[in-house]
Structure formats: C-alpha cells, structure tokens
C-alpha atoms as a PDB file:
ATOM      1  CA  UNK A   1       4.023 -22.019  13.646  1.00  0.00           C
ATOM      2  CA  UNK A   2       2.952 -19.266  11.429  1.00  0.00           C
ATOM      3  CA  UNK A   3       0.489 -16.836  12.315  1.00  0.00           C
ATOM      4  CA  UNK A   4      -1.986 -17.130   9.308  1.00  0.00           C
ATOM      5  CA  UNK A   5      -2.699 -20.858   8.752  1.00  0.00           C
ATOM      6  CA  UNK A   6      -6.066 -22.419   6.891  1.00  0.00           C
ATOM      7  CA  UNK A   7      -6.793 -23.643  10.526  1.00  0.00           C
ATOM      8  CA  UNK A   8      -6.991 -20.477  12.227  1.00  0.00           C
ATOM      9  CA  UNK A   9      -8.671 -18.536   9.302  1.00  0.00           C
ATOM     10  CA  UNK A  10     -11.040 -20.718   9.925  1.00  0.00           C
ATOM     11  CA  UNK A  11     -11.400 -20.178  13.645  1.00  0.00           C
ATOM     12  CA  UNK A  12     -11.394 -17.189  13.173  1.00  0.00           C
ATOM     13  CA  UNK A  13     -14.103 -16.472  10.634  1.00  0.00           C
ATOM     14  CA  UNK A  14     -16.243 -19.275  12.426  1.00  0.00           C
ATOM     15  CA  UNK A  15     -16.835 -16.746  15.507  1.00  0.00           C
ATOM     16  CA  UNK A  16     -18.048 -13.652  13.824  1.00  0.00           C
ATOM     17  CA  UNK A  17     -21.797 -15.998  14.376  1.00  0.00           C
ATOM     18  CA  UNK A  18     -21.179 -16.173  17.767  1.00  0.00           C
ATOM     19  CA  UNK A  19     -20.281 -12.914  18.366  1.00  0.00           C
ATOM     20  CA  UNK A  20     -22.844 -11.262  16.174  1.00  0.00           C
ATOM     21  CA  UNK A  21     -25.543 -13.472  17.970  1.00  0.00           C
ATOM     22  CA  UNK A  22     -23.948 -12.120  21.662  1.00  0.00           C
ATOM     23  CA  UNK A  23     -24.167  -8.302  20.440  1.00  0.00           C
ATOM     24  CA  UNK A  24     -27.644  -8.112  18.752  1.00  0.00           C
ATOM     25  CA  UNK A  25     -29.248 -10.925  20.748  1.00  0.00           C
ATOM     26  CA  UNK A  26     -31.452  -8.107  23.041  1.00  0.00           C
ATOM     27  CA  UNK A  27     -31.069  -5.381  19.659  1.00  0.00           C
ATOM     28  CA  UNK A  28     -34.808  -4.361  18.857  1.00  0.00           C
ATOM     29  CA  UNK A  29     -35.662  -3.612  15.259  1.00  0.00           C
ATOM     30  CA  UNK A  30     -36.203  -0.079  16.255  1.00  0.00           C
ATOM     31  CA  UNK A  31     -32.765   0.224  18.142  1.00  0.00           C
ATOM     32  CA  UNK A  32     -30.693  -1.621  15.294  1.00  0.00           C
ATOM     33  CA  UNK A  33     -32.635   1.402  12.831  1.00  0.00           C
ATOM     34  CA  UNK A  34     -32.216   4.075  15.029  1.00  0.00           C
ATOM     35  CA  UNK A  35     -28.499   2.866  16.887  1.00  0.00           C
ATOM     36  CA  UNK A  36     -25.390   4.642  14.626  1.00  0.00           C
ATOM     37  CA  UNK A  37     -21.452   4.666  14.649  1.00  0.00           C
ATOM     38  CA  UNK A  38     -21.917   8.482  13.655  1.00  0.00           C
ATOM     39  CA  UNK A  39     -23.968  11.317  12.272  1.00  0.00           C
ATOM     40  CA  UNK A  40     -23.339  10.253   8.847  1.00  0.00           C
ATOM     41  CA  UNK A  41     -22.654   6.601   9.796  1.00  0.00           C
ATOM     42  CA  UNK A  42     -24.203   3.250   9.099  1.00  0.00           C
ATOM     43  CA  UNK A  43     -26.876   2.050  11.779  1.00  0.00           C
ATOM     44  CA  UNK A  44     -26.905  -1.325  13.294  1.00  0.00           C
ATOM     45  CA  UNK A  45     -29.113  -2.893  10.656  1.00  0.00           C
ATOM     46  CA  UNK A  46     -27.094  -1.306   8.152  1.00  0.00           C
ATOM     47  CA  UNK A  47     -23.946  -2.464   9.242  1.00  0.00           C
ATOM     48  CA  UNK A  48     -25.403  -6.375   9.040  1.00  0.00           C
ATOM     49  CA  UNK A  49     -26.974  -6.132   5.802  1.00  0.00           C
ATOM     50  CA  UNK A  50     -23.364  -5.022   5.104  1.00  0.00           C
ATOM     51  CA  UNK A  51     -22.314  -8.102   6.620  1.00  0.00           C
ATOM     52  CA  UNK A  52     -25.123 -10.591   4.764  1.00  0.00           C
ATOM     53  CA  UNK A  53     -23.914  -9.166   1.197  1.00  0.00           C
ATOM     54  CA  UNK A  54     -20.652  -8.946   1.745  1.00  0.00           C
ATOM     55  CA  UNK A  55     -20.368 -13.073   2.772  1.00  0.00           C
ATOM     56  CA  UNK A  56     -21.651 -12.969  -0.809  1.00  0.00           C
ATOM     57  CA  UNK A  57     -19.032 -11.234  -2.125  1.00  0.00           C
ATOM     58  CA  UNK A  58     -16.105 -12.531  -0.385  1.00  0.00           C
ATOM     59  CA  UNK A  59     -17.565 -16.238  -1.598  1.00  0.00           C
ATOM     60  CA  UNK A  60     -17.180 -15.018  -5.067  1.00  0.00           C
ATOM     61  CA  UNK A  61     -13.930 -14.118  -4.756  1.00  0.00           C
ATOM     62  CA  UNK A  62     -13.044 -17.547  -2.935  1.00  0.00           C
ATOM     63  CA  UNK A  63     -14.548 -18.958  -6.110  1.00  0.00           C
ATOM     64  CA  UNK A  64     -12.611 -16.990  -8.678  1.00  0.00           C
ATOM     65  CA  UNK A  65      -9.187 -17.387  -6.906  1.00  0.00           C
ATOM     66  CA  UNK A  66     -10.401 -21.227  -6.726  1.00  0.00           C
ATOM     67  CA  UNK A  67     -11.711 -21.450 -10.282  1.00  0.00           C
ATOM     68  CA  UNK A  68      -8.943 -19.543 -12.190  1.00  0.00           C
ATOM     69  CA  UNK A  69      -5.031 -18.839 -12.366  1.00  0.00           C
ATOM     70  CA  UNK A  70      -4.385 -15.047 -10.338  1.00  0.00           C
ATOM     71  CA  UNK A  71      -7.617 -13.779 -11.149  1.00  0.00           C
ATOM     72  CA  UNK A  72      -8.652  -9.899 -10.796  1.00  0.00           C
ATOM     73  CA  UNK A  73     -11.049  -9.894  -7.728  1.00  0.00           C
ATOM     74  CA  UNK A  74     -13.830  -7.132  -8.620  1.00  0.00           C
ATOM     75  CA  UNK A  75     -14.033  -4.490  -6.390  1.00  0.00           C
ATOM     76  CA  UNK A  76     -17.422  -3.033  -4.780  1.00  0.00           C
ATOM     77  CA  UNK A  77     -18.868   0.317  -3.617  1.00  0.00           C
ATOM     78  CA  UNK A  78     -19.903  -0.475  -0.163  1.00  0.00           C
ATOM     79  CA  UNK A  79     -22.017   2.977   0.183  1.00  0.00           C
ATOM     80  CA  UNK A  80     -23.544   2.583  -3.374  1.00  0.00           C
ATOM     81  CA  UNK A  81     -24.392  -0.748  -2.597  1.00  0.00           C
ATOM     82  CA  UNK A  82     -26.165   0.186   0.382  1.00  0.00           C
ATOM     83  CA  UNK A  83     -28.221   2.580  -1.020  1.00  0.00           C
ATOM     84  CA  UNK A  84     -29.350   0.310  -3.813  1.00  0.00           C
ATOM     85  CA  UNK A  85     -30.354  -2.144  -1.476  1.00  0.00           C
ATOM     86  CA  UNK A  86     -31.724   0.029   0.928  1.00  0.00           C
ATOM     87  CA  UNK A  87     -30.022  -1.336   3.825  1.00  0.00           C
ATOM     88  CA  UNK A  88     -31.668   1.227   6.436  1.00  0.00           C
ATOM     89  CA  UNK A  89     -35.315  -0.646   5.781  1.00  0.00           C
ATOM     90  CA  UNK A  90     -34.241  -3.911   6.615  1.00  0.00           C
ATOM     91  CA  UNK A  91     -35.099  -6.275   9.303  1.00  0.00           C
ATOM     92  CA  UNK A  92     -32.261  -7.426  11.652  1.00  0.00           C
ATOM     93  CA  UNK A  93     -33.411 -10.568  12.255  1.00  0.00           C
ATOM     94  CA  UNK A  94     -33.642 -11.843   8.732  1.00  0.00           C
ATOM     95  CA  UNK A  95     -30.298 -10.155   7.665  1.00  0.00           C
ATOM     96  CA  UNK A  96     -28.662 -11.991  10.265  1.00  0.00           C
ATOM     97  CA  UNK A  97     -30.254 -15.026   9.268  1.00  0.00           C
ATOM     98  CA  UNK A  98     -28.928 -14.939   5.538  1.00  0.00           C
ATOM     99  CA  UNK A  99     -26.083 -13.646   6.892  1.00  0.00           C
ATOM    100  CA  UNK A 100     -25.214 -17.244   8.610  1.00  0.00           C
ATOM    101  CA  UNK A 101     -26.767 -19.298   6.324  1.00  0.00           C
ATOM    102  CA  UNK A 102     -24.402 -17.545   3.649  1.00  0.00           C
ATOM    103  CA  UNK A 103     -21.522 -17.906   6.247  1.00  0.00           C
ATOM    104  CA  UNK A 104     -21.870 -21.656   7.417  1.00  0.00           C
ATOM    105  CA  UNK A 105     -22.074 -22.276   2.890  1.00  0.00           C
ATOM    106  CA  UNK A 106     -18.404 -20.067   3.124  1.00  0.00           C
ATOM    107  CA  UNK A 107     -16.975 -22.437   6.056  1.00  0.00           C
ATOM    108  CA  UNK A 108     -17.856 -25.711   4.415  1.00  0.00           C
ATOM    109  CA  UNK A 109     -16.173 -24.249   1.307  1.00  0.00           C
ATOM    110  CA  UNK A 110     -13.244 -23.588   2.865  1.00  0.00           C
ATOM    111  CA  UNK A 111     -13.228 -26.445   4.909  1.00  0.00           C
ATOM    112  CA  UNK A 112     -12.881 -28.542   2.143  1.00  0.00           C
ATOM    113  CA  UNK A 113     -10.002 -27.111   0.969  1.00  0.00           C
ATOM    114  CA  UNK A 114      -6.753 -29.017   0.113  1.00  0.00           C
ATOM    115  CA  UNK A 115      -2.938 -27.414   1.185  1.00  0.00           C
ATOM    116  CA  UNK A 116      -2.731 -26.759  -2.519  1.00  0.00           C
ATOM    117  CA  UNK A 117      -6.075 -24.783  -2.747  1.00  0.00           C
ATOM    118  CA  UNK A 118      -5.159 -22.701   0.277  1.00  0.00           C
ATOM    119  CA  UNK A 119      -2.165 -21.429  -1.638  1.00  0.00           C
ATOM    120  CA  UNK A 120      -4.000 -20.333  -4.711  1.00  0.00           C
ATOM    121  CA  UNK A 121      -3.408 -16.525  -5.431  1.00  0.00           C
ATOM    122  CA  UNK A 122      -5.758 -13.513  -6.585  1.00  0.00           C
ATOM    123  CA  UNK A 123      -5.147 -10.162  -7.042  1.00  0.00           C
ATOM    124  CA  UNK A 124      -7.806  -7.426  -5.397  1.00  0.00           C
ATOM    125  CA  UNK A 125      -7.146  -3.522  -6.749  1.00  0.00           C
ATOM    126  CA  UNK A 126      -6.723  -2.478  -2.999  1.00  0.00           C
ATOM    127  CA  UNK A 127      -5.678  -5.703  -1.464  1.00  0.00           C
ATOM    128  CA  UNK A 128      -3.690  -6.637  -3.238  1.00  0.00           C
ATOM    129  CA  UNK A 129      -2.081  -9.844  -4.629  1.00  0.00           C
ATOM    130  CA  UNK A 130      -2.953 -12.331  -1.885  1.00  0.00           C
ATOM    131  CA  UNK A 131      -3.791 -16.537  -1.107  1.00  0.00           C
ATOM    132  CA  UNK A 132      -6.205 -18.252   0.225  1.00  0.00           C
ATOM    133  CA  UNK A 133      -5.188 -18.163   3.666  1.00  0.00           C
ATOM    134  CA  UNK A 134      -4.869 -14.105   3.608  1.00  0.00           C
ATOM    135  CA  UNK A 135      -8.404 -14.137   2.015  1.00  0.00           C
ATOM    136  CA  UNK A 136      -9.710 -15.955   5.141  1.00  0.00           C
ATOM    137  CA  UNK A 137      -7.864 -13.944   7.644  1.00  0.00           C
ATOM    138  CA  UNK A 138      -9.647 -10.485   5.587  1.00  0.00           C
ATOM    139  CA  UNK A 139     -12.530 -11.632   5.932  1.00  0.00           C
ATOM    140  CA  UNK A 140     -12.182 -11.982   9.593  1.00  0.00           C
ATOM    141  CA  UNK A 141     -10.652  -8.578   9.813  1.00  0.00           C
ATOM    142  CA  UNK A 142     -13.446  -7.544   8.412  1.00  0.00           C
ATOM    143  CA  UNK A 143     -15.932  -8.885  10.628  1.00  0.00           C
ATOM    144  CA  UNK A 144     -13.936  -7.560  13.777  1.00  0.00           C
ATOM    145  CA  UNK A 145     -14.179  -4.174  12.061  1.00  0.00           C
ATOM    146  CA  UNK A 146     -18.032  -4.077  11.649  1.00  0.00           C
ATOM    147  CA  UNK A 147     -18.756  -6.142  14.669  1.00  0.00           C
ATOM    148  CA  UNK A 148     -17.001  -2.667  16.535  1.00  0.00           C
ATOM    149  CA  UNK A 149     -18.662  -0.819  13.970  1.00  0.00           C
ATOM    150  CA  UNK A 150     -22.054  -2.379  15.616  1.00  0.00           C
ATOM    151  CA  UNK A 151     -20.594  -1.975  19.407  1.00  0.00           C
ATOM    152  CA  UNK A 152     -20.215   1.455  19.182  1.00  0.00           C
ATOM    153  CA  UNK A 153     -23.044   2.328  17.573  1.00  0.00           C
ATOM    154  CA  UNK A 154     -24.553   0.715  20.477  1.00  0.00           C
ATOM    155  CA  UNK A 155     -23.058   3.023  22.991  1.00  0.00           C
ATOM    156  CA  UNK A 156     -19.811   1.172  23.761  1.00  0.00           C
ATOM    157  CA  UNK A 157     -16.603   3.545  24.169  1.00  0.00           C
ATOM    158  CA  UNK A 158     -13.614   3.397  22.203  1.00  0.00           C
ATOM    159  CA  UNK A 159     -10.910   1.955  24.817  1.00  0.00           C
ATOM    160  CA  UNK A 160      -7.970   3.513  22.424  1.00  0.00           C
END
C-alpha cells in the first residue's frame, strides 16, 4: 500500500483540530501573545492566525488544481501577510475557531473527492508540480511544523 493515499491525507489533516485543541486548551490570551519560538519568532497567537489564513489558502489552491488543467498555484509572503493582518493583536480563541470552521469546509471538500480528482495536478513555484494527494499530505506537514512551532514556543525542548 502506498504511503500517500486520499485516505490517509485525510487522517492526517483531520488531527491537526485535535491536536491544536490538546496544546492551547490551558494557553491564556496573554501567554499565546507573550509565548515565542525565538527572539525574532512568531508567538503562539501568531503562529494560529498563521494557521486560520493559511486553511484559506491551501483551499484555494485545492480549488484551482480542481477547477483547471495544471494550474500555477500563487505563492504567499507568510511574514508580509502577518504584518498586514496584524497577527500579534489577535485573540486565540477566535483564530482557532475560524481556523476549524475553515478546516472541517477543507475536509468535506476533500472528502468528496473522486479517484480521478485526487490525481489532478498543479504546479506551486517552490513545491513544485504535485496532485491532490501530495497537496493533502503538505498541508499536514505543515500543520506538524507549526503545531512544533507552537510547542516550543511554549517551553517544550527540541528532542533532536
């Protein structure tokens, strides 16, 4: 059995919630402001407005790969972006909810998907040319990488 199949992507991306919900369930406003990966890193809050716009993005490209033949899939400046939206004055708590809401929208998308559909192609500047099924599996890379993003900045130690 392969590694990356629809089913899986979709495991996988369907426990970022779950997780998220485990690591800022006791996170105070204050501590998800204050809490960062780094001097010049992202702070909790940061990190899931991140998250919330992102879910945006990545459904957009699910659409375009869906909607046309090997599209171009725009690329974003996550640090310009940030600043625009002023990430850093955000409330957890309503990121997070927009986050999921925007998330359980991406699931039933993809959920809905026929074998064909999966296999659709688009092409991302750093990415790559990639289907479906990759798509789904980045964007669950990409939640493991903030969700440790968030960890850390929390106080947890890098184990390697």
């Amino acid at each position: 059995m392969p590694v990356l199949t629809p089913e899986r992507s979709l495991m996988y991306i369907g426990k970022t919630p779950v997780i998220l919900k485990a690591v800022l369930g006791d996170v105070s406003q204050q501590r998800a402001q204050q809490a960062t990966d780094g001097p010049d890193g992202w702070s909790v809050v940061e990190v899931m407005c991140h998250l919330r716009d992102w879910e945006d993005i990545f459904q957009e490209r699910t659409r375009l790969i869906l909607e046309s033949d090997n599209p171009q899939l725009p690329h974003y400046d996550q640090e310009e972006l940030a600043k625009a939206r002023e990430y850093a004055n955000q409330n957890l708590q309503a990121a997070f909810d927009a986050y999921l809401a925007k998330r359980k929208e991406h699931l039933q998308r993809l959920a809905s998907l026929t074998a064909d559909q999966w296999q659709r192609r688009g092409a991302h500047p750093r990415l790559g040319d990639h289907n479906m099924v990759e798509h789904a599996a980045n964007v669950a890379l990409h939640d493991l990488n903030h969700i440790e993003q968030m960890v850390r900045a929390l106080g947890a130690e890098a184990l390697v």
